[in-house]
Protein backbone atom coordinates (compact mmCIF):
# COMPACT_ATOMS: atom_id res chain seq x y z
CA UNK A 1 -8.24 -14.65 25.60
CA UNK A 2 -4.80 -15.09 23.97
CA UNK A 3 -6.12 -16.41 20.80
CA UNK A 4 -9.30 -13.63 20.93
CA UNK A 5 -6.60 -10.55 20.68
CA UNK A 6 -3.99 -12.65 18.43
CA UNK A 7 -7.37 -12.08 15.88
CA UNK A 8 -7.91 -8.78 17.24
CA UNK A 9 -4.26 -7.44 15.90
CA UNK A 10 -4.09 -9.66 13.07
CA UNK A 11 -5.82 -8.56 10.04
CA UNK A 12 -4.75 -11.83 8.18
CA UNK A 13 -5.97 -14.14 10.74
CA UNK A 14 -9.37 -12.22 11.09
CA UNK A 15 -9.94 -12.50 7.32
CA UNK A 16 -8.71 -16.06 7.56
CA UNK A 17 -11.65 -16.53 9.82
CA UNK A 18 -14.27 -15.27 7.28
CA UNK A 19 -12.64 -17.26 4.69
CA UNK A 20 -12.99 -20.25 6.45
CA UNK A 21 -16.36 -19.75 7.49
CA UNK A 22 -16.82 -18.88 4.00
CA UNK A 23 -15.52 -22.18 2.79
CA UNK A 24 -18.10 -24.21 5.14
CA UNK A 25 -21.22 -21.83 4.71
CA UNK A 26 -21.04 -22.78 0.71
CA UNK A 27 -20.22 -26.34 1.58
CA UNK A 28 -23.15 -26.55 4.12
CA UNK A 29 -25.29 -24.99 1.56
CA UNK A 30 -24.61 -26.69 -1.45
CA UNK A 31 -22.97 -29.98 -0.50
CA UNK A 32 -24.58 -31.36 2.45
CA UNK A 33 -27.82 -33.29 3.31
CA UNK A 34 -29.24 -33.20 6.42
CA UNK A 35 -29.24 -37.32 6.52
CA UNK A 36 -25.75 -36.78 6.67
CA UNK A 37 -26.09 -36.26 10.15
CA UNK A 38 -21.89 -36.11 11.12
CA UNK A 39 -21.13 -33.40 8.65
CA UNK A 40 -23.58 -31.81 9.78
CA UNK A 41 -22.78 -31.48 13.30
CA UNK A 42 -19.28 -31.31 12.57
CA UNK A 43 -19.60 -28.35 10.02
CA UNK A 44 -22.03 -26.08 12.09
CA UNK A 45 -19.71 -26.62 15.42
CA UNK A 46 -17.23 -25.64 13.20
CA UNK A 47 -19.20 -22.54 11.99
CA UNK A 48 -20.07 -21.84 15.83
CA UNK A 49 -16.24 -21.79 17.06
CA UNK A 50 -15.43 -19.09 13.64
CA UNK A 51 -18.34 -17.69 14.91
CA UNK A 52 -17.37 -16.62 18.06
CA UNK A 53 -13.97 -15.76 16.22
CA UNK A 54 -14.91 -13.42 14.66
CA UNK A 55 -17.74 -12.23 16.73
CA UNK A 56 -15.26 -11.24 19.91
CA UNK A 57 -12.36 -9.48 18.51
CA UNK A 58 -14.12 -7.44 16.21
CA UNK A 59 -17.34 -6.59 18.23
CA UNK A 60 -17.26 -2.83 18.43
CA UNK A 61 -16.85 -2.66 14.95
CA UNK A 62 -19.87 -2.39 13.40
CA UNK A 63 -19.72 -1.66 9.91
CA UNK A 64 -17.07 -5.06 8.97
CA UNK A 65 -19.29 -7.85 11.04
CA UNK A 66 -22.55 -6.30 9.41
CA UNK A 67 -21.14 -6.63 6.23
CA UNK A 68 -19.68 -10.42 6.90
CA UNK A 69 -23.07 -11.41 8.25
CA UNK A 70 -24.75 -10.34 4.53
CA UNK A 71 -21.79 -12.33 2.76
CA UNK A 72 -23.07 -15.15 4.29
CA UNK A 73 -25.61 -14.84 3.61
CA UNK A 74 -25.43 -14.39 -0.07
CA UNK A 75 -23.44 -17.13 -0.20
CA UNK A 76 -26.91 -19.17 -0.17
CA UNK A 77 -28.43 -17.35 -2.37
CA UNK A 78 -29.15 -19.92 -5.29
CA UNK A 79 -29.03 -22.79 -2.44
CA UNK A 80 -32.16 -25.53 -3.06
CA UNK A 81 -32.60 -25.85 1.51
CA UNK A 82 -31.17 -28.93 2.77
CA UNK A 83 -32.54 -28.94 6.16
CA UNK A 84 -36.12 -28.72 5.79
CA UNK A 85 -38.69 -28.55 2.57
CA UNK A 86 -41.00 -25.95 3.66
CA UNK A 87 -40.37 -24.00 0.82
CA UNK A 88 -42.17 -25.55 -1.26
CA UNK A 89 -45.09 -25.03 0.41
CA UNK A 90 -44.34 -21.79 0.09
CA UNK A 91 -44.06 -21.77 -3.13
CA UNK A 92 -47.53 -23.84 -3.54
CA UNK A 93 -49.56 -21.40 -1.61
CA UNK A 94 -47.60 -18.32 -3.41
CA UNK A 95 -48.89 -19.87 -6.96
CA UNK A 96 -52.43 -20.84 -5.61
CA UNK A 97 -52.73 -16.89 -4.77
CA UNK A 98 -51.55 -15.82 -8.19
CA UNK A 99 -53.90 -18.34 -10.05
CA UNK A 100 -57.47 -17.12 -8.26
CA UNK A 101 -57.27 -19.48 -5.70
CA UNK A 102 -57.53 -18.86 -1.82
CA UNK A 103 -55.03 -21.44 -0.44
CA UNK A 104 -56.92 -21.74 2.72
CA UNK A 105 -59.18 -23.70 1.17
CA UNK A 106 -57.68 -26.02 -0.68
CA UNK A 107 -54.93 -29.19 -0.16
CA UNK A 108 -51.78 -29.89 -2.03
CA UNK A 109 -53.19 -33.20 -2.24
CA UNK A 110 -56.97 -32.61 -2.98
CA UNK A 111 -55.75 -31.46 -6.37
CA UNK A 112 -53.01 -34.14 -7.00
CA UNK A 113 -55.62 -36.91 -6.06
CA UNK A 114 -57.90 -35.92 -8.11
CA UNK A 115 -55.42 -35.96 -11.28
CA UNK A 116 -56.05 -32.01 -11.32
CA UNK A 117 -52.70 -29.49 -11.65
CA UNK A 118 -53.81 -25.82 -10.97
CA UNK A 119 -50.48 -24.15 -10.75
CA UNK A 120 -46.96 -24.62 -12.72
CA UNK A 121 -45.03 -27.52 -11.26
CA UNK A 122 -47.55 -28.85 -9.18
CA UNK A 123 -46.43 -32.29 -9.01
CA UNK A 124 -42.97 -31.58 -8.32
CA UNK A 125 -43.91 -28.96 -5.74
CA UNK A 126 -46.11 -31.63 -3.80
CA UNK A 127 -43.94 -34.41 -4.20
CA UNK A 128 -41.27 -32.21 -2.50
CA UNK A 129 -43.01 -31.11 0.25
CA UNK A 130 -44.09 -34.69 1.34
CA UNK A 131 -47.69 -36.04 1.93
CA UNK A 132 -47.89 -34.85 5.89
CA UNK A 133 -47.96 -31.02 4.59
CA UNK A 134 -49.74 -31.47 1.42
CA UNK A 135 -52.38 -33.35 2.90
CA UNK A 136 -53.38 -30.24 5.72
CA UNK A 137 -54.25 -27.30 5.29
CA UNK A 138 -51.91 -24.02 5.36
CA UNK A 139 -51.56 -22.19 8.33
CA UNK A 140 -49.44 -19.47 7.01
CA UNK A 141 -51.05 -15.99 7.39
CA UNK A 142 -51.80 -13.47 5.26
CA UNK A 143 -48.13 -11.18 5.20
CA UNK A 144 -46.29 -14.61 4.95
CA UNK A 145 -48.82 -15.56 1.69
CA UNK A 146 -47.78 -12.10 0.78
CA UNK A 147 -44.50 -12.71 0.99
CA UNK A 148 -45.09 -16.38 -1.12
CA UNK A 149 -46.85 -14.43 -3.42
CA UNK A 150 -44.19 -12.37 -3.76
CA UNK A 151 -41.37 -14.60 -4.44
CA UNK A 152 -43.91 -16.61 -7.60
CA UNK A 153 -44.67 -13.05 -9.28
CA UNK A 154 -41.04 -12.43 -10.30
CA UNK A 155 -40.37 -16.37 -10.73
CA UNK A 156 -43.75 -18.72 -11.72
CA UNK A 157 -42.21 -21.26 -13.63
CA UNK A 158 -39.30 -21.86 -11.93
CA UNK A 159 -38.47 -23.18 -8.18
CA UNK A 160 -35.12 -22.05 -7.84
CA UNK A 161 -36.25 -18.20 -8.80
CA UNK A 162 -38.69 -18.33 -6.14
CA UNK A 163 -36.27 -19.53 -4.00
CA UNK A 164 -34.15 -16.63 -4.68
CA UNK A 165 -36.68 -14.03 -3.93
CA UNK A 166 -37.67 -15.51 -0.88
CA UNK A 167 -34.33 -15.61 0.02
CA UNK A 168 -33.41 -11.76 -1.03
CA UNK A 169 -36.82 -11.22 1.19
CA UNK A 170 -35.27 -12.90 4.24
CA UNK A 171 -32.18 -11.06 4.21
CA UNK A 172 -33.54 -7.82 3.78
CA UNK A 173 -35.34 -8.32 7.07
CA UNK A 174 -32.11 -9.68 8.86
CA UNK A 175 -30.92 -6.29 7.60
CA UNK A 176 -34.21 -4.67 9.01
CA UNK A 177 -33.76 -6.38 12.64
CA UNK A 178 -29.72 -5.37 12.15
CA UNK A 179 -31.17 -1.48 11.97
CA UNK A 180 -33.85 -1.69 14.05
CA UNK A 181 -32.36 -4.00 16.62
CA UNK A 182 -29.12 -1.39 16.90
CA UNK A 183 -31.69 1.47 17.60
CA UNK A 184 -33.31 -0.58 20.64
CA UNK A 185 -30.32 -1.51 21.89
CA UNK A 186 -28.49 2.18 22.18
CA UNK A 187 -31.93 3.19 23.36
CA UNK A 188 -31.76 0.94 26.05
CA UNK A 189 -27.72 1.69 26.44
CA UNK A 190 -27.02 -1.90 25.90
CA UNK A 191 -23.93 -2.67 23.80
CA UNK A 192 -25.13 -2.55 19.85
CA UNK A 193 -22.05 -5.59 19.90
CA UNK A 194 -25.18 -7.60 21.39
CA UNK A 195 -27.23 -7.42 17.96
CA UNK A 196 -24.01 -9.55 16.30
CA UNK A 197 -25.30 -12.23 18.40
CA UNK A 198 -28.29 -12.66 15.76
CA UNK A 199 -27.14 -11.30 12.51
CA UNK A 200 -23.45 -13.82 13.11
CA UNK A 201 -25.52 -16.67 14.73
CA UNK A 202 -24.43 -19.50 12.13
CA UNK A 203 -27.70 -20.77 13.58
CA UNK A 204 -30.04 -17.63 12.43
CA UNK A 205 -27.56 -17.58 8.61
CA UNK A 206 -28.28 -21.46 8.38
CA UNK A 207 -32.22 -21.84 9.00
CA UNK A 208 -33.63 -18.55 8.28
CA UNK A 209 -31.55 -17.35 4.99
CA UNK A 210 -30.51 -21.44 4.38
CA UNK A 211 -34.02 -22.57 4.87
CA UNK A 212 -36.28 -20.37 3.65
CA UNK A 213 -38.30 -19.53 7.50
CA UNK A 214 -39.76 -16.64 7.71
CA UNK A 215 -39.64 -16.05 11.14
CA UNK A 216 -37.19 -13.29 10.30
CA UNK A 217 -39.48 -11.23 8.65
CA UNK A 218 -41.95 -11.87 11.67
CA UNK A 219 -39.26 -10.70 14.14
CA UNK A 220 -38.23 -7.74 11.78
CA UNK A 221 -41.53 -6.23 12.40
CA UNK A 222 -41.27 -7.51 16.27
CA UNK A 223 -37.87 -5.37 16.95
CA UNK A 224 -39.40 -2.61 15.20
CA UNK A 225 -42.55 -2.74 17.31
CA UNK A 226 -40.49 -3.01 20.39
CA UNK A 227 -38.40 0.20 19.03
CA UNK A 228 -41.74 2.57 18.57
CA UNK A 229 -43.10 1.44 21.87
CA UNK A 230 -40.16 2.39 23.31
CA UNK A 231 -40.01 5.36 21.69
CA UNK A 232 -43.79 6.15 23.22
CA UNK A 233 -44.98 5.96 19.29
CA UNK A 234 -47.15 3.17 20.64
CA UNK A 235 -50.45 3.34 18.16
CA UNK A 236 -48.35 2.99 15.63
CA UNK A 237 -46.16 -0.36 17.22
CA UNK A 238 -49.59 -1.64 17.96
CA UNK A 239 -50.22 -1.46 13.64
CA UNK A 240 -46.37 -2.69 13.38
CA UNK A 241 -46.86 -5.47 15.94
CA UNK A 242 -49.88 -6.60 14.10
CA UNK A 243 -48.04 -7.26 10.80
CA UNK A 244 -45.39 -9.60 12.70
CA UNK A 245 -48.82 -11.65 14.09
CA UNK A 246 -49.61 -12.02 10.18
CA UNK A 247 -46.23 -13.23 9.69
CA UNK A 248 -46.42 -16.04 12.38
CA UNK A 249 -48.98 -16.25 15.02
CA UNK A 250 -46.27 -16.50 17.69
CA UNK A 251 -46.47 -12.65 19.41
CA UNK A 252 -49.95 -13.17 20.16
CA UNK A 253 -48.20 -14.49 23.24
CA UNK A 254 -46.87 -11.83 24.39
CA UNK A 255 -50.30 -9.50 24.06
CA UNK A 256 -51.26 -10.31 27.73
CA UNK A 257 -47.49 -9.05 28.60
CA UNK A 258 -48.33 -5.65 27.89
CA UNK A 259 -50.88 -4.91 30.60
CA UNK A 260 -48.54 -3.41 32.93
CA UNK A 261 -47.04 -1.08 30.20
CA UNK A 262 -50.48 1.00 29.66
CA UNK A 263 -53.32 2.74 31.46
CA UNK A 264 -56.21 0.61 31.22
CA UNK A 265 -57.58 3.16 28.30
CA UNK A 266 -54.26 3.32 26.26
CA UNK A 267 -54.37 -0.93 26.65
CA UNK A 268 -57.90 -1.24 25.45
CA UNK A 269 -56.86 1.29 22.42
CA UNK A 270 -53.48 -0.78 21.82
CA UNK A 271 -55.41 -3.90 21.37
CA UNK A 272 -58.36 -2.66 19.23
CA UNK A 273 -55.82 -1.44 17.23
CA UNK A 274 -53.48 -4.96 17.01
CA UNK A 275 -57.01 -6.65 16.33
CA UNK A 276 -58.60 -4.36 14.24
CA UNK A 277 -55.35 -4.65 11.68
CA UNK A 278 -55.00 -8.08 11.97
CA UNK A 279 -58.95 -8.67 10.75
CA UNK A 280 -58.32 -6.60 8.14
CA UNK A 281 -55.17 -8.08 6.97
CA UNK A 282 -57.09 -11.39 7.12
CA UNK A 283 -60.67 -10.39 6.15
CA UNK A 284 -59.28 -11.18 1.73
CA UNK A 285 -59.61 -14.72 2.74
CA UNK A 286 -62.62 -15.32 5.50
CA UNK A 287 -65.52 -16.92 4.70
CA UNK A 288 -67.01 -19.90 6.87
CA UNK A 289 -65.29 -22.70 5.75
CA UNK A 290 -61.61 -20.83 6.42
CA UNK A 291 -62.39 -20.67 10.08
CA UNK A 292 -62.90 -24.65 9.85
CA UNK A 293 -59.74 -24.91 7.92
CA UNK A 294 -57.35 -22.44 9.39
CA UNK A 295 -58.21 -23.63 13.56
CA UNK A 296 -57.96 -27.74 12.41
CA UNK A 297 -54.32 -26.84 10.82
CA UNK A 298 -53.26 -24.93 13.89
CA UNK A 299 -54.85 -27.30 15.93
CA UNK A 300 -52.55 -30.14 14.35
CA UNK A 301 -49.10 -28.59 16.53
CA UNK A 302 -51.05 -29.36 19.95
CA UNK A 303 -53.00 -32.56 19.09
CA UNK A 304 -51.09 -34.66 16.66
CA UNK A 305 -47.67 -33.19 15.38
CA UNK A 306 -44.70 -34.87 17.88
CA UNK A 307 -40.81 -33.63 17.40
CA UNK A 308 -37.97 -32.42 19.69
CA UNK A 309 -39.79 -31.98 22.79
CA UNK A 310 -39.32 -32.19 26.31
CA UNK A 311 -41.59 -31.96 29.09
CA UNK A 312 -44.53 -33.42 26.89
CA UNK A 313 -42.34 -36.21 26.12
CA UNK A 314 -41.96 -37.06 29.90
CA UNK A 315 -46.27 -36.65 29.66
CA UNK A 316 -46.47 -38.81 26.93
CA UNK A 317 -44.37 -41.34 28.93
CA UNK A 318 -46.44 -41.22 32.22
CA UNK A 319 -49.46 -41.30 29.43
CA UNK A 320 -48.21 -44.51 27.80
CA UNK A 321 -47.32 -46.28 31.48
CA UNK A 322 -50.75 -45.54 32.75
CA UNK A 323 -52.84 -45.88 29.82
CA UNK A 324 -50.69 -47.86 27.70
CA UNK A 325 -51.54 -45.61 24.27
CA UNK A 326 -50.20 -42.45 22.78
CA UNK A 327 -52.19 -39.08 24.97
CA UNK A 328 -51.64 -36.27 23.07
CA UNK A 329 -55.14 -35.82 21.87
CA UNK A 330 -56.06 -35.16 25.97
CA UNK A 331 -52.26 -33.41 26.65
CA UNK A 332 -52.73 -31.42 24.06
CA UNK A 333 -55.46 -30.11 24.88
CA UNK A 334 -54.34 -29.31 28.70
CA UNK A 335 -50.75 -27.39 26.87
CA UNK A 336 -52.70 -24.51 25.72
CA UNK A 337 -54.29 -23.77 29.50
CA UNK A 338 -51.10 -24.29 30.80
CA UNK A 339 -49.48 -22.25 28.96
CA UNK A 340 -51.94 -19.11 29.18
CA UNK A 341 -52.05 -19.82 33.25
CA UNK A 342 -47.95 -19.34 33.27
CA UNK A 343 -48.29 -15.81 31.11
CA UNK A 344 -50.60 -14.54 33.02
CA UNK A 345 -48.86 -15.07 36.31
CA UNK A 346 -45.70 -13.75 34.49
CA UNK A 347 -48.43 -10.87 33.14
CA UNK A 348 -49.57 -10.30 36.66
CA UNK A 349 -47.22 -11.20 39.63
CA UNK A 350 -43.99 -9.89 37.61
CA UNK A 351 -42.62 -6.60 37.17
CA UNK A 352 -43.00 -5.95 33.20
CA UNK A 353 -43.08 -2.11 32.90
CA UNK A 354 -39.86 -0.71 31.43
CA UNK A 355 -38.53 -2.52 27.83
CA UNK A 356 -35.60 -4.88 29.64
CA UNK A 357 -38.40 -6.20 31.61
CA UNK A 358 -40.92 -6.56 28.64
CA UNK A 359 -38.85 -8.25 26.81
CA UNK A 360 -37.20 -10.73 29.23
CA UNK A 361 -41.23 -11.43 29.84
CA UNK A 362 -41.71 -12.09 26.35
CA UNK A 363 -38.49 -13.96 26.49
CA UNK A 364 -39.55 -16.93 29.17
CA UNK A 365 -42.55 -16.72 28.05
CA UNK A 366 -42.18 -17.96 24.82
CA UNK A 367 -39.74 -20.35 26.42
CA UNK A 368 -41.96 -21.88 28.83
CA UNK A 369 -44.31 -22.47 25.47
CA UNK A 370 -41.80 -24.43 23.68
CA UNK A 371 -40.38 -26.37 26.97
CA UNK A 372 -44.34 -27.87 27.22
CA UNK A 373 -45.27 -27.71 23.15
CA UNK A 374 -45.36 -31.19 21.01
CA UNK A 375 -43.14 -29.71 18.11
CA UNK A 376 -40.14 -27.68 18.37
CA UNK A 377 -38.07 -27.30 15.53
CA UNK A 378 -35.22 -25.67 15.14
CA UNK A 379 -35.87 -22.61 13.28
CA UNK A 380 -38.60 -21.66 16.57
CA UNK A 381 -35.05 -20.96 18.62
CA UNK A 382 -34.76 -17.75 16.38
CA UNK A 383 -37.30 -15.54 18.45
CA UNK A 384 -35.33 -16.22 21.39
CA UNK A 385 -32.27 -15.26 20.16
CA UNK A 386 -33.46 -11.77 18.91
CA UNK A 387 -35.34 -11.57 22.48
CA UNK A 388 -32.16 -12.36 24.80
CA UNK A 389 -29.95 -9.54 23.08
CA UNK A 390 -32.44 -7.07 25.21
CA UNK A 391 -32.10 -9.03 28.36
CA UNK A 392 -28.84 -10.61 30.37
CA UNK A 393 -30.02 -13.73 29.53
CA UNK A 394 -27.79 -15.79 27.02
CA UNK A 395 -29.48 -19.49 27.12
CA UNK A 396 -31.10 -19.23 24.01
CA UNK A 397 -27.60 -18.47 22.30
CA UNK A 398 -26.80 -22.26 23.57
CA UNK A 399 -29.86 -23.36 22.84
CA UNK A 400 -29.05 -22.60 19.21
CA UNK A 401 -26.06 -24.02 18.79
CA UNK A 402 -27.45 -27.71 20.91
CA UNK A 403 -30.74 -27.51 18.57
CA UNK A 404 -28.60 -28.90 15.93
CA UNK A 405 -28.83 -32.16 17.36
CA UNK A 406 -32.53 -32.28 16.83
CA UNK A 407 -31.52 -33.14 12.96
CA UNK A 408 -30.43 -36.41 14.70
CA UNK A 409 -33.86 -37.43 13.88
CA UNK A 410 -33.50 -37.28 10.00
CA UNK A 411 -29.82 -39.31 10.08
CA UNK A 412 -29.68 -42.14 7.09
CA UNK A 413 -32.61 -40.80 5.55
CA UNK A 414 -35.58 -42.41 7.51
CA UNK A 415 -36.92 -40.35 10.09
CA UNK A 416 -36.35 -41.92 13.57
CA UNK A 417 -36.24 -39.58 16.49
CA UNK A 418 -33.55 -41.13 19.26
CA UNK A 419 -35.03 -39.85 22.79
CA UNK A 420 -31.65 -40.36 24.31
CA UNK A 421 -29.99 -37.36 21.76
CA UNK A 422 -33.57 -35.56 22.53
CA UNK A 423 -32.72 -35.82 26.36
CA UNK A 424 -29.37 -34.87 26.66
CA UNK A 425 -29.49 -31.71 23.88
CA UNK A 426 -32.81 -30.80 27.31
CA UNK A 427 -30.13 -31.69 29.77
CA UNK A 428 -27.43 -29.72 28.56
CA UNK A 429 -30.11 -26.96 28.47
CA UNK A 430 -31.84 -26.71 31.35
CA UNK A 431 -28.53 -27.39 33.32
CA UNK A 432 -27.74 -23.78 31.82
CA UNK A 433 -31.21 -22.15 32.30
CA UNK A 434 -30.61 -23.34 36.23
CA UNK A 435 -26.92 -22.26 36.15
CA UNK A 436 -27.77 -18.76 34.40
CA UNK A 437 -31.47 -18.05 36.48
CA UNK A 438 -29.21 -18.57 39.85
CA UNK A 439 -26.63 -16.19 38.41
CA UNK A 440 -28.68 -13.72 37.49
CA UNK A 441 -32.14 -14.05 40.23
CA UNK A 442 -33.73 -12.01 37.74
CA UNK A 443 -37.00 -13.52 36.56
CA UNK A 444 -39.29 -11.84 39.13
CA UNK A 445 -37.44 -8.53 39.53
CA UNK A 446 -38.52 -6.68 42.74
CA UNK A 447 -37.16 -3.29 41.16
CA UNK A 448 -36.63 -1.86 37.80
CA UNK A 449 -33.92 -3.00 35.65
């Protein structure tokens, strides 16, 4: 507390802060390979402690930590990511579109095989985004391809110009959820400090603007869904809530979670409307053969992707003791029913009518998905970060900073996934879930909160 308002009445030490964190933002960016597993973890503890710096003294000032959290942001701004190559499947799909071609149709590697090149830098685009995602088909949907498409008309021959307008895309939503997410919160007279907690994350600065996700786009039209429902404009979150669905299939989670919040004839209106945008946002790229394509790539994260989990690694376990092979083609299919059984008891048997309660729904929710999916990587933490500002829940704000250790996996340069490192990053988790859930008793609210 000492050291917190030392900062708070020192100007020079405050600044010192942000030119420190400064200092290991560009280094992380441009000098560091996620193989290099110790400066890794070293650097983006480092980042967390500045973090929380600068975060606490300077809280109730709004206009100085927004405009930190976009110099950090810019700082990556001709960055190639380090942590993950994504991108350039991105940038693949982006240049497919732009060419004629629907890229739900076709494979990276269906073209490569076959000696054929049908966009600029196709070799070097597959060869960086490995065999495993050039060899399925994309799953991205149709705001994200916009979004790809986006970044490849302003840059088509180059990889580092689409980089940069992806990047300038992500940080103009941070900015959105930054406007959007203060509204919500003095609606909901929480403290607007809270929305620091995402836009100074080093966690959110590192793999969404660092990495190229696009799960803050997603959660920019999320926040401003939640902000028109709250607001009663709720036809028109319905349209808004949509458009974060074609971002990332993720919210279509949470649909069931709004039962409570409507009269059966406002729900059935609020759906047709999520669904009839959504078709029509899709409809470009249907034909038969999509459907085949798009449900075998999503079906890939239940039935055959594996990394950073937890309860389906303790599965897989009993799976291999009993059976003595790998089970994830039959517990994979048993996730999915699991997961819609616990929504709907959280959907029916908990209180979800005011926008606290909503959104600590959607929060546990989503959660409980990721504590029983096959594949969790790190970038996923981001929607529960944005979701526990709105709630008194802060475990996803730990779970950010111990997700780090999930890169673990990638030390030395060959991919080897230590389940002791996987355990204890669950441990350290779940031993806070317990320790936050008995502080609070608030998962199954008996009155309104």
């Amino acid at each position: 507390m000492k050291l917190m308002s030392a900062i708070k009445n020192n100007t020079i030490l405050f600044f010192a802060l942000i030119g420190l964190s400064a200092i290991l933002y560009f280094l992380f960016a441009y000098h560091i390979h996620r193989s290099d597993f110790t400066n890794v973890f070293v650097i983006y503890a480092a980042l967390f402690l500045l973090f929380l710096g600068i975060y606490q003294p300077k809280k109730n000032n709004f206009l100085i930590l927004a405009s930190v959290g976009i110099l950090f942001r810019i700082i990556f701004i001709v960055a190639i990511p380090n942590l993950s190559q994504d991108f350039y499947r991105f940038i693949w799909d982006g240049r497919m579109l732009l060419n004629g071609f629907n890229p739900y149709l076709f494979t990276p590697e269906s073209f490569i095989q076959n000696g054929e090149l049908p966009i600029n830098q196709a070799q070097e685009l597959y060869k960086g985004m490995g065999q495993l995602n050039g060899s399925n088909f994309t799953n991205y949907p149709p705001i994200n391809q916009l979004c790809f498409v986006l970044a490849n008309l302003f840059s088509s021959n180059s990889i580092l110009g689409s980089v940069i307008v992806m990047r300038i895309q992500i940080i103009l939503a941070d900015i959105g959820i930054l406007y959007f997410g203060k509204k919500l919160l003095e609606q909901l007279h929480l403290p607007v400090s809270a929305i620091f907690l995402y836009f100074l994350n080093p966690f959110i600065i590192i793999e969404l603007t660092g990495n190229l996700h696009f799960e803050s786009v997603m959660l920019f039209f999320l926040v401003w869904s939640l902000y028109l429902l709250h607001a009663g404009k709720w036809k028109t979150a319905a349209v808004v809530l949509a458009c974060s669905i074609a971002v990332k299939l993720i919210p279509l989670l949470f649909l069931p979670l709004f039962y409570q919040r409507f009269k059966l004839k406002q729900l059935i209106i609020f759906y047709g409307i999520i669904l009839t945008t959504v078709v029509l946002l899709y409809l470009p790229f249907f034909n038969a053969t999509f459907i085949t394509n798009y449900t075998q790539s999503v079906g890939l994260w239940f039935k055959t992707f594996e990394f950073n989990a937890s309860f389906y690694y303790l599965a897989r376990a009993i799976g291999y003791q009993i059976s003595g092979y790998n089970q994830i083609a039959v517990i994979g299919k048993i996730i999915p029913l699991l997961v819609i059984s616990i929504i709907l008891i959280i959907t029916f048997f908990r209180e979800n009518k005011t926008s606290i309660q909503l959104i600590t729904a959607m929060l546990f929710s989503l959660s409980i998905y990721f504590f029983l999916s096959t594949t969790v990587h790190p970038w996923y933490v981001a929607s529960l970060v944005l979701l526990s500002i709105f709630t008194k829940f802060r475990f996803a704000l730990v779970w950010s900073f111990i997700i780090i250790l999930s890169y673990h996996a990638y030390a030395n340069n060959v991919f080897n996934e230590n389940l002791r490192v996987v355990g204890l990053a669950y441990t350290l988790l779940f031993l806070f879930i317990f320790w936050e859930i008995r502080m609070r008793q608030y998962i199954f609210p008996t009155k309104k909160q």
